[in-house]
Protein backbone atom coordinates (compact mmCIF):
# COMPACT_ATOMS: atom_id res chain seq x y z
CA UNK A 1 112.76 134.73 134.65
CA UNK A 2 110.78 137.68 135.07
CA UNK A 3 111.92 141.11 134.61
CA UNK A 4 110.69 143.86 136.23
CA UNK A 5 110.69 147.42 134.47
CA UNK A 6 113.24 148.78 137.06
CA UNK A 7 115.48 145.61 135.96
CA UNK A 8 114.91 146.37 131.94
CA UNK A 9 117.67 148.27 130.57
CA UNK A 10 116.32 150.78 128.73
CA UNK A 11 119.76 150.95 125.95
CA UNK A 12 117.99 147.16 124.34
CA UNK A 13 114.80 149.92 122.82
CA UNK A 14 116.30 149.91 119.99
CA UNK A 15 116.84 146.27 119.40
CA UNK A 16 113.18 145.37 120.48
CA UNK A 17 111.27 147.48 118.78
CA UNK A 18 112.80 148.09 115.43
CA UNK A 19 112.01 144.54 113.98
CA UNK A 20 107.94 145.60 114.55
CA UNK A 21 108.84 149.07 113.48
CA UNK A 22 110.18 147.92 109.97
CA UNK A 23 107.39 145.91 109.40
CA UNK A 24 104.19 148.78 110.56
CA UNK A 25 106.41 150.71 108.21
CA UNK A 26 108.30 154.31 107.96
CA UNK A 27 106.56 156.12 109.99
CA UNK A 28 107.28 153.27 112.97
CA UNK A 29 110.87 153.26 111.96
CA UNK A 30 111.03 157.33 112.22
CA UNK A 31 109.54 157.33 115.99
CA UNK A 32 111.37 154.50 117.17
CA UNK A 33 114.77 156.47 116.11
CA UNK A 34 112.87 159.11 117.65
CA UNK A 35 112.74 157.29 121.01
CA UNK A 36 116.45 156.40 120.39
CA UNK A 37 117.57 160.17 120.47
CA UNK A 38 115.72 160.68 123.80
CA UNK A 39 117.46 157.71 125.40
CA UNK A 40 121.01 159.55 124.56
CA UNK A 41 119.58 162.20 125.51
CA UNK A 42 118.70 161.06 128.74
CA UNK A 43 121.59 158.53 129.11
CA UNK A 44 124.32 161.22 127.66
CA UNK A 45 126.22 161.56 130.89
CA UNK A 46 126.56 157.85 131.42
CA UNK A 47 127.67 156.87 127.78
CA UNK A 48 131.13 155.09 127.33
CA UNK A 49 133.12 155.21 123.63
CA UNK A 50 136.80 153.27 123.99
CA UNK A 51 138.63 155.07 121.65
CA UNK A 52 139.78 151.93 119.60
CA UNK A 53 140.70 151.76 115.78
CA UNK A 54 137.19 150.66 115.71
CA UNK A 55 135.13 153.55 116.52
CA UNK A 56 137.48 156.20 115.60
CA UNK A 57 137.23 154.92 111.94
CA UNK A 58 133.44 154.91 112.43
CA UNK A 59 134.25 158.40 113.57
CA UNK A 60 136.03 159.26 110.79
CA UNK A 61 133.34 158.17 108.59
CA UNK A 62 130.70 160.44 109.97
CA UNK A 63 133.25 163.40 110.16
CA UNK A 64 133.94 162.90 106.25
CA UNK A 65 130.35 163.16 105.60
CA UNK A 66 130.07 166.73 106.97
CA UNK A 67 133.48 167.38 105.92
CA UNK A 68 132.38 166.75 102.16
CA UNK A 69 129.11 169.02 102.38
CA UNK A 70 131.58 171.99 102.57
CA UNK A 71 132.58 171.83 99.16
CA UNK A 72 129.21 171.45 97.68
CA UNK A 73 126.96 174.21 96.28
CA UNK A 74 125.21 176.09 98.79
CA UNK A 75 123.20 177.54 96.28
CA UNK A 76 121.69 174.24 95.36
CA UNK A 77 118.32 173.58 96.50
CA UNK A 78 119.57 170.02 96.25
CA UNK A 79 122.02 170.77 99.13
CA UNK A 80 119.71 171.34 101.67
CA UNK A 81 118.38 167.71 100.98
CA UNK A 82 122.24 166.66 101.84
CA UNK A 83 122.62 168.64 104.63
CA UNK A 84 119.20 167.21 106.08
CA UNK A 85 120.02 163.39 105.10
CA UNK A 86 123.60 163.77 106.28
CA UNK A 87 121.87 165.07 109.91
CA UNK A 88 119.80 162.22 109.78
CA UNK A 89 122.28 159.54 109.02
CA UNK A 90 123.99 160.33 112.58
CA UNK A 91 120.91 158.52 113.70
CA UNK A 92 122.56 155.42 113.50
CA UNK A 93 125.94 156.50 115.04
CA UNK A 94 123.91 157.16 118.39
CA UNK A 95 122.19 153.67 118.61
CA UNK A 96 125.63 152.58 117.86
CA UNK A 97 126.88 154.13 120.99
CA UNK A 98 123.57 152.92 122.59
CA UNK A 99 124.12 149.57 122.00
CA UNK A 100 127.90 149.38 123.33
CA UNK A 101 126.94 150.51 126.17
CA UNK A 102 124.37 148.16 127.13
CA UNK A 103 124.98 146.10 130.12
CA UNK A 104 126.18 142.53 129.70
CA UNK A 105 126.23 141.32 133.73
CA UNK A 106 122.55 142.05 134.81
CA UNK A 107 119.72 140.03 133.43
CA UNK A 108 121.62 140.06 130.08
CA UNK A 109 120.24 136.88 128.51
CA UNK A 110 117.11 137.17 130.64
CA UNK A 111 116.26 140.60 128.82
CA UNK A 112 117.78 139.48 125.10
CA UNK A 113 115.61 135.91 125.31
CA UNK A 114 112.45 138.00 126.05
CA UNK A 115 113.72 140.40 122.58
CA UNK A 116 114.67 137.30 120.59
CA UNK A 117 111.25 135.35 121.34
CA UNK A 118 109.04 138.41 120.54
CA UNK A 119 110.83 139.16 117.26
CA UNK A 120 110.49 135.36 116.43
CA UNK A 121 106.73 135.90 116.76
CA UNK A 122 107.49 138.47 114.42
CA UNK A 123 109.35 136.73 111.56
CA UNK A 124 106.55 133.40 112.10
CA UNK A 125 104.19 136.49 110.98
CA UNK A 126 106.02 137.52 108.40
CA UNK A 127 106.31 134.05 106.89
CA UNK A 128 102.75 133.01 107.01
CA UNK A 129 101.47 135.86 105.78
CA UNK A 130 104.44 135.92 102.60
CA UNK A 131 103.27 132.42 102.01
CA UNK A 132 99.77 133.23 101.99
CA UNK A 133 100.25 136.03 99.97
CA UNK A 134 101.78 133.80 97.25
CA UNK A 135 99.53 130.86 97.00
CA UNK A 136 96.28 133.06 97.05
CA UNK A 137 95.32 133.59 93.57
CA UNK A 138 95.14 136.84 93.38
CA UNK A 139 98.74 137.45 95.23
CA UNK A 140 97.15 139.25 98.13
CA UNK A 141 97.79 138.88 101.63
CA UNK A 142 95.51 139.52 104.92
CA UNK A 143 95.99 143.14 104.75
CA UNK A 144 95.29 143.48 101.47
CA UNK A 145 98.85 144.18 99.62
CA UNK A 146 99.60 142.81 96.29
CA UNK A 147 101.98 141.99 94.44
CA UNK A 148 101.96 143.76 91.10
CA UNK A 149 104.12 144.09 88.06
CA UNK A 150 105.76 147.35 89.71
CA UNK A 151 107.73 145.15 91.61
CA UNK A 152 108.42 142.27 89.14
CA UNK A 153 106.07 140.05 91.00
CA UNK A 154 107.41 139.92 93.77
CA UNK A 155 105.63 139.19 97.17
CA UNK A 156 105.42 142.08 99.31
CA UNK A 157 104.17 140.50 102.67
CA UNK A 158 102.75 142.46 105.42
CA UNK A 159 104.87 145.57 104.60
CA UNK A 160 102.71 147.35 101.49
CA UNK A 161 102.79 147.13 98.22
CA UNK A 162 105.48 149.49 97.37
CA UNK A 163 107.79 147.54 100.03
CA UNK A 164 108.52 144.39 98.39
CA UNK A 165 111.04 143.37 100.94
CA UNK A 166 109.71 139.71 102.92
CA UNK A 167 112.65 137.89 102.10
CA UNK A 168 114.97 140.77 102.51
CA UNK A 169 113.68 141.24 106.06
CA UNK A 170 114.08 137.77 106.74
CA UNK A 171 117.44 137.31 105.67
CA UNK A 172 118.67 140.58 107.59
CA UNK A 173 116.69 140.85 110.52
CA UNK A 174 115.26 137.69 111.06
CA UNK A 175 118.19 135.34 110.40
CA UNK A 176 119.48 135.62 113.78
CA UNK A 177 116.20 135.21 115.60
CA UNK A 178 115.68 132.13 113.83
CA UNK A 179 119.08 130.45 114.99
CA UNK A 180 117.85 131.85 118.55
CA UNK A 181 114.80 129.99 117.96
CA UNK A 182 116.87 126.08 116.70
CA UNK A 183 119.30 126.55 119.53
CA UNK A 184 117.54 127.60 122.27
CA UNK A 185 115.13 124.77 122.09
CA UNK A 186 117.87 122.13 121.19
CA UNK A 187 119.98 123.02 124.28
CA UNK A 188 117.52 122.88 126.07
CA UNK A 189 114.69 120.42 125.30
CA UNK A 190 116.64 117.15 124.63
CA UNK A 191 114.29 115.14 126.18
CA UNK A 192 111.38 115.76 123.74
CA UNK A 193 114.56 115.51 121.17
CA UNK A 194 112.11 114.25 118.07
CA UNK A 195 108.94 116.58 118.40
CA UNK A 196 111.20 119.60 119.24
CA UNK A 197 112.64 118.26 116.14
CA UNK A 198 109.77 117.94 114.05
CA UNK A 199 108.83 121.31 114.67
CA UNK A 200 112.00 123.55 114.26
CA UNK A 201 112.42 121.49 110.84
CA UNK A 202 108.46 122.76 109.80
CA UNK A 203 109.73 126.16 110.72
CA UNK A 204 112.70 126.33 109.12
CA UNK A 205 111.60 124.95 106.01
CA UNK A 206 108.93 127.36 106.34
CA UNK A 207 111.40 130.24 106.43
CA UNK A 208 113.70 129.39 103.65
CA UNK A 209 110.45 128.74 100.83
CA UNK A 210 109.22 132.09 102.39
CA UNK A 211 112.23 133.86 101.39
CA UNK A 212 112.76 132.12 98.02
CA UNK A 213 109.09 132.39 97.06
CA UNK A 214 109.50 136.47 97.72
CA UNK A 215 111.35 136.64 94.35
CA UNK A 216 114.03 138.18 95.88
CA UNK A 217 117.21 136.19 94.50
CA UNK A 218 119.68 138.38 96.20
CA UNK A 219 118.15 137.47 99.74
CA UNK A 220 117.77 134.09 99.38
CA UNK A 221 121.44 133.49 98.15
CA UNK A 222 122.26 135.60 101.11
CA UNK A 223 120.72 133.42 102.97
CA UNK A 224 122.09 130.35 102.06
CA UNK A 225 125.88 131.83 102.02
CA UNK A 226 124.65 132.48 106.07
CA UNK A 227 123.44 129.18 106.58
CA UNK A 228 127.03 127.81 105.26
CA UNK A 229 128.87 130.08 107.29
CA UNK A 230 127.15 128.93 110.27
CA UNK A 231 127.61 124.99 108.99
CA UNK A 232 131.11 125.79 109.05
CA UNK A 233 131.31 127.43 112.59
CA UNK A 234 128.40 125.97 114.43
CA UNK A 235 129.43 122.31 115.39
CA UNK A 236 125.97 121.67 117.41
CA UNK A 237 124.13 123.20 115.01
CA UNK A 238 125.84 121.81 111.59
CA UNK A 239 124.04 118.34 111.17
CA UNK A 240 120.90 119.72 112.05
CA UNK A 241 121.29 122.47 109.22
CA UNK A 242 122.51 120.21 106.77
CA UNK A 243 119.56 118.05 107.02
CA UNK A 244 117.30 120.99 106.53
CA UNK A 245 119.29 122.25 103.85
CA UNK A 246 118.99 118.72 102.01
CA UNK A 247 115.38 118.62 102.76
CA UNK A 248 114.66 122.22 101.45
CA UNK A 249 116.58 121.81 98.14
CA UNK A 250 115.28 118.52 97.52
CA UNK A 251 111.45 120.13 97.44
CA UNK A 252 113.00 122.79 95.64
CA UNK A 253 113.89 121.50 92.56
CA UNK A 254 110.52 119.54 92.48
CA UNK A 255 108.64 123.13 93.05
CA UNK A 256 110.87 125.33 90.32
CA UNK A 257 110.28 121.82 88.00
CA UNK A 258 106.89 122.40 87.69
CA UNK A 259 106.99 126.48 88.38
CA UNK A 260 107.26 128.45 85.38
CA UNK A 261 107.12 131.68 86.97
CA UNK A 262 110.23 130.54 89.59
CA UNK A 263 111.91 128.71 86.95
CA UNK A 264 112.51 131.84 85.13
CA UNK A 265 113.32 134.17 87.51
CA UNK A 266 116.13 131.60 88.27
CA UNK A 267 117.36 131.25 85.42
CA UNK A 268 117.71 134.69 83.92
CA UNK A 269 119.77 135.23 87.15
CA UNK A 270 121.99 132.45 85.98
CA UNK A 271 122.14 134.38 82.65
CA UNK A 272 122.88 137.33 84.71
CA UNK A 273 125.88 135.97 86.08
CA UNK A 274 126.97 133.40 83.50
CA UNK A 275 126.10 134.52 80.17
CA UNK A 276 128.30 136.17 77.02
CA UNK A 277 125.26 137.44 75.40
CA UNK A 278 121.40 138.08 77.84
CA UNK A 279 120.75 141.28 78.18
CA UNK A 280 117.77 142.04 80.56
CA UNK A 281 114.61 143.64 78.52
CA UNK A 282 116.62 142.55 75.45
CA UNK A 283 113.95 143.25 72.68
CA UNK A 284 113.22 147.05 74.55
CA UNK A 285 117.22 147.61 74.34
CA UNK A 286 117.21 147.06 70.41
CA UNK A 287 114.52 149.13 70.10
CA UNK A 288 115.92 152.16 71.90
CA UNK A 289 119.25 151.84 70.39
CA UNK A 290 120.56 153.02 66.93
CA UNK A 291 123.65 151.42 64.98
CA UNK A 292 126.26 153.76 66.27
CA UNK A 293 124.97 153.18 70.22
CA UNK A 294 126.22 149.14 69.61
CA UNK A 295 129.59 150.98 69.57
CA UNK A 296 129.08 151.09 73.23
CA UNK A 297 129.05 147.21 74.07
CA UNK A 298 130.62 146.16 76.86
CA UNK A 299 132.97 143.28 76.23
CA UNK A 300 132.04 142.09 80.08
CA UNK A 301 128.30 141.47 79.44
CA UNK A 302 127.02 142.02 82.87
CA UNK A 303 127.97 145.85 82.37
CA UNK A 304 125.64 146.17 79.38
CA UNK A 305 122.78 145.52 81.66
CA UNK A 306 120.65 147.96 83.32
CA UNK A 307 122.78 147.06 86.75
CA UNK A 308 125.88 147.38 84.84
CA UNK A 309 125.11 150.70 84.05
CA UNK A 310 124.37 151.88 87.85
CA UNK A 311 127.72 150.53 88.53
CA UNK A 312 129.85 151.90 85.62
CA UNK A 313 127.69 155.49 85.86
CA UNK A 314 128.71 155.16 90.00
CA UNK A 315 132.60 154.64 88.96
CA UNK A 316 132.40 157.84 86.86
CA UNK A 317 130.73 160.17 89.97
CA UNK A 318 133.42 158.79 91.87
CA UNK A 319 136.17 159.81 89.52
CA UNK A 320 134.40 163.27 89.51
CA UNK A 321 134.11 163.66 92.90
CA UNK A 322 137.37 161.34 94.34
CA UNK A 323 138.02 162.83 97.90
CA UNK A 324 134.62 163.22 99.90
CA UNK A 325 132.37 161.62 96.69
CA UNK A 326 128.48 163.16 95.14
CA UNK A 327 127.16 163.07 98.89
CA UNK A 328 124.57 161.23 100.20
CA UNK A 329 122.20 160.51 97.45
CA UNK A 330 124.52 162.27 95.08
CA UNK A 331 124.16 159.33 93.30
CA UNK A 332 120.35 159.89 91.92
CA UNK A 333 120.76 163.94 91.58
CA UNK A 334 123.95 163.06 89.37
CA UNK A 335 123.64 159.72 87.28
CA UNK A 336 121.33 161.95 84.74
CA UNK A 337 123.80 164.06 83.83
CA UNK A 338 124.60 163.79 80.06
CA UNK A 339 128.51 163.14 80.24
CA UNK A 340 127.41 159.73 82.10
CA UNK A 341 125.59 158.84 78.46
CA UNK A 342 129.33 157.95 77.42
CA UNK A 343 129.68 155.12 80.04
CA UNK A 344 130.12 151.52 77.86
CA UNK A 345 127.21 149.68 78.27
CA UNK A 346 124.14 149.17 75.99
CA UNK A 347 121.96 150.42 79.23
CA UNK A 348 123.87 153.57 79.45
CA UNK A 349 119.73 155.00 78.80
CA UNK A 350 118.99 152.69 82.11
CA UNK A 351 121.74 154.15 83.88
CA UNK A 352 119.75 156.31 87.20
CA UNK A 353 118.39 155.05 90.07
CA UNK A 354 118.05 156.04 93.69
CA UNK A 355 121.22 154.50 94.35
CA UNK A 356 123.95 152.39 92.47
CA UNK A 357 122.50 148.75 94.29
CA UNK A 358 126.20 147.95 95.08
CA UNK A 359 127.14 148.54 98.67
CA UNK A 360 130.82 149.02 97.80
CA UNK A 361 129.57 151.53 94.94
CA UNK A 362 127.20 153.79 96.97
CA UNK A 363 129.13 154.40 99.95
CA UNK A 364 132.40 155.12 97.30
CA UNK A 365 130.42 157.39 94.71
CA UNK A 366 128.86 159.41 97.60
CA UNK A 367 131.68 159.60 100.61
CA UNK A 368 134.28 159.69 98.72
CA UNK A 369 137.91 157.67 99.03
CA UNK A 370 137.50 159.20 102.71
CA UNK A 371 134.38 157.96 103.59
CA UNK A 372 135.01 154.88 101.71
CA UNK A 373 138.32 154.16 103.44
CA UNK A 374 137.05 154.72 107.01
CA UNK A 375 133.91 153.14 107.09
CA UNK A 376 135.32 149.80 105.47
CA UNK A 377 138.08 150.35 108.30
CA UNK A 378 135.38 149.66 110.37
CA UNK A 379 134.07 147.19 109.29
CA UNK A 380 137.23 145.48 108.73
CA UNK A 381 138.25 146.04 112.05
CA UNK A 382 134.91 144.63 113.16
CA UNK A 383 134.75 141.23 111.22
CA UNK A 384 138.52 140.53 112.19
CA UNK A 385 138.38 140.81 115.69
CA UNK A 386 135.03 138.96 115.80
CA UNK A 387 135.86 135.82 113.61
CA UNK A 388 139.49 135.72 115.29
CA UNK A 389 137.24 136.07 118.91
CA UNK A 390 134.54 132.84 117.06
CA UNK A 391 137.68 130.35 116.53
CA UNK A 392 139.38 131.26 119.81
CA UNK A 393 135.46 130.72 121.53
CA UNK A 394 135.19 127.40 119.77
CA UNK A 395 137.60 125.43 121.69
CA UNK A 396 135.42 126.16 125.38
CA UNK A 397 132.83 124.02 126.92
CA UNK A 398 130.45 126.57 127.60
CA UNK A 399 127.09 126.02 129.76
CA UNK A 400 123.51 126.07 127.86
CA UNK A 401 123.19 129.48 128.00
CA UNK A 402 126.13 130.72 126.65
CA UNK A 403 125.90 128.01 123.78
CA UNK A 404 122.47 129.50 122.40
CA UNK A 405 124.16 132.96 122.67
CA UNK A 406 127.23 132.08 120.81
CA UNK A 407 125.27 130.08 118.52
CA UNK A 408 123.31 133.63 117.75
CA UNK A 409 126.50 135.21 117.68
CA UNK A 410 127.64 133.00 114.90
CA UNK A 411 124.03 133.92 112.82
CA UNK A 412 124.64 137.33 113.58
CA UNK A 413 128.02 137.12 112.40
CA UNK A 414 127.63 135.04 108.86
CA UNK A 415 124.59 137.51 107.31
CA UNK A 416 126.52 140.25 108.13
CA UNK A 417 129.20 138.85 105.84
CA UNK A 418 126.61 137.79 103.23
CA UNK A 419 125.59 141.72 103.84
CA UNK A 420 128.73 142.87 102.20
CA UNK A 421 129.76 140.29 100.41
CA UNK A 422 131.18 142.17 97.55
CA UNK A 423 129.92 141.01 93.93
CA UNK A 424 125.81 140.94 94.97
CA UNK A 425 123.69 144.29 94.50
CA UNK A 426 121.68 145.80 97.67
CA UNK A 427 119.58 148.10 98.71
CA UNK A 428 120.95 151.69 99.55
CA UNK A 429 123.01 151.85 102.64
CA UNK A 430 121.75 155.10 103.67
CA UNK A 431 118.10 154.54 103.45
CA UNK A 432 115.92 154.22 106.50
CA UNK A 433 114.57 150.74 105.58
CA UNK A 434 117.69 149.29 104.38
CA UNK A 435 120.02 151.18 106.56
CA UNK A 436 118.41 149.76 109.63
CA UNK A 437 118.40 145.56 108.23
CA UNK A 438 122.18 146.35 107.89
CA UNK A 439 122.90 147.94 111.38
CA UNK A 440 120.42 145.43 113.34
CA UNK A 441 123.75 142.60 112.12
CA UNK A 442 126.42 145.47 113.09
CA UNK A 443 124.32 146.19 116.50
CA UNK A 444 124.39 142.24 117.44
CA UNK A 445 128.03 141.27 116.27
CA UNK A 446 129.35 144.66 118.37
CA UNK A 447 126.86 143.72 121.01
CA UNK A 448 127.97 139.90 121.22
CA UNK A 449 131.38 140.55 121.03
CA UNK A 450 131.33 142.44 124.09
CA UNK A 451 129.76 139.74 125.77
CA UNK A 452 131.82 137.47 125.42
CA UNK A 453 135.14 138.86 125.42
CA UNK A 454 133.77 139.70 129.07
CA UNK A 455 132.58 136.62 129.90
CA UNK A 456 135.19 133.67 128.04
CA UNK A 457 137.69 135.33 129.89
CA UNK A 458 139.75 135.70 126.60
């Protein structure tokens, strides 16, 4: 169906051009949030909030932000940087509103087939040029971005080579794309079951080694907890996904058999998880550390790592700053501040970063018990209703259309689980890049949900 501008609603921007955005890059990003805050602008008068337990807690969360900045240092130069991200954060709030009020009668799956198709032109990009990127020699792909020790090897795609980030962009923005792309050509191309078949399989193959040849471990088990979530929930789409998943791990363990490089990376993130003793960078740590520092061993081994420290140096901001937290990115001015050097782990030298990489963490060391508490009232509130909504949707025989977009809502549904799943480490949740991956799931879910509660008559 073809949709004419006057037919477009303008509130889906956001949603269609934030995949490109992320991967042209920052500045992309910055002028399509831009764009955003002109559509508010212009749409202000229109714009609907319910009032539910919902969106005040998201409320809430915002409020505590600003709330927190009063009892900060004004004299800080460091303050101002605060005050300006904590403006800037509110960025998301309005697509939020944006996107619940988007209209789900008119040309609704006309319009988010048109989005969906161009951002799966997008993600076949991304994972062509990921995988061409890894098996050229040199490690660089067509724009010229390569992978370099800085980021431990890792591929960094089409998005520069201080963005190592394919497989994270794949898992977060292009999982539910990709169940777009198996369902809307199994509804609805039965007839040429085995080539459609054929194809989707090369594809989806092609998008899982993508993301595990990145080197990002965290996104590909993120990944792979979504695909089981929607092997659980998606009856249509189960056997199909299980054969995939067969096929991909078989190849797998014949690739990592004869990959060094892989093989590693693997299995120091088994050690990670599973060992008494590995310490990452084990021979630098014993040669930074004197007799009495061994004093400082953590008896749970992952805390003696250089993650371990973020996470034990985050804990102790917190209990410094318990009601409204360090503020946003309180977390890098503070973790080098020499009363953290007491925190038990052998990393306690290891201990800053730009952010704690634990979602849970961040948001607690920086907002505070406040911001904590509403934000994950939110978010609470918003998985409940949604997988309570899923099983009740199960159990109705729904026409093509309305399969493909329940399927989606399914995808949408499991990576924003995997998102915050709580024992994984993440990017920062109030970054631009990383910020936006997360609220892309949070936009959908909030976005489906209204759909359907409208249209299941439930």
């Amino acid at each position: 169906m073809q949709i004419s501008k006057n037919n477009f609603d303008i509130l889906f921007f956001p949603l269609l051009f934030f995949p490109i955005s992320i991967v042209v890059g920052q500045a992309a990003i910055s002028i399509t949030f831009l764009f955003s805050l002109v559509i508010f602008v212009i749409k202000f008068k229109l714009l609907k909030i319910k009032y539910n337990l919902q969106n005040i807690s998201l409320f809430l969360f915002f409020i505590s932000i600003f709330v927190g900045l009063i009892f900060k240092d004004y004299s800080s130069d460091f303050y101002f940087s605060q005050l300006k991200s904590s403006f800037l954060y509110l960025k998301f709030l309005i697509i939020y509103i944006l996107i619940i009020n988007i209209n789900i009668e008119k040309n609704f799956y006309s319009i988010l087939k048109i989005i969906f198709f161009l951002s799966c032109c997008l993600m076949i990009f991304v994972i062509f040029d990921t995988l061409y990127q890894y098996f050229n020699p040199d490690k660089i792909d067509i724009f010229g971005y390569k992978a370099t020790l800085d980021n431990q090897n890792r591929l960094t795609g089409p998005f520069g080579n201080d963005e190592a980030i394919p497989g994270s962009f794949l898992t977060k923005v292009s999982f539910v794309h990709l169940i777009f792309l198996n369902s809307f050509y199994l509804y609805n191309y039965n007839k040429f079951k085995i080539p459609i078949f054929i194809i989707l399989l090369f594809v989806n193959l092609l998008y899982l080694f993508s993301i595990f040849f990145s080197g990002e471990r965290m996104a590909f088990l993120m990944t792979i907890l979504g695909l089981i979530i929607v092997l659980i929930l998606d009856q249509k789409l189960r056997k199909y996904f299980l054969a995939v998943s067969i096929l991909f791990f078989s190849i797998t363990f014949l690739i990592v058999s004869n990959n060094n490089y892989l093989k590693e990376r693997y299995i120091i993130l088994s050690k990670f998880l599973f060992s008494q003793n590995y310490l990452s960078g084990d021979v630098i740590i014993k040669s930074k550390l004197s007799q009495s520092d061994y004093l400082k061993r953590n008896e749970i081994n992952f805390f003696n790592n250089q993650w371990g420290a973020h996470y034990l140096t985050s804990i102790e901001i917190f209990k410094d700053n318990p009601l409204f937290g360090a503020g946003i990115k309180g977390f890098r001015k503070n973790c080098s501040n020499k009363k953290y050097e007491n925190i038990k782990s052998l990393s306690y030298y290891k201990r800053c970063s730009s952010h704690p990489h634990n979602l849970y963490l961040e948001i607690l060391s920086e907002t505070g018990i406040l911001g904590f508490g509403s934000i994950f009232l939110f978010l609470g509130t918003l998985l409940y209703k949604n997988i309570k909504l899923i099983f009740k949707l199960k159990k109705i025989n729904f026409n093509d259309q309305n399969k493909i977009l329940f399927s989606c809502y399914i995808g949408s549904l499991a990576i924003l689980i995997s998102l915050f799943w709580p024992i994984r480490s993440s990017g920062s949740f109030f970054s631009n890049l990383n910020g936006i991956m997360i609220w892309m799931n949070i936009f959908y879910v909030s976005l489906f949900y209204r759909y359907f509660k409208k249209n299941s008559m439930i």
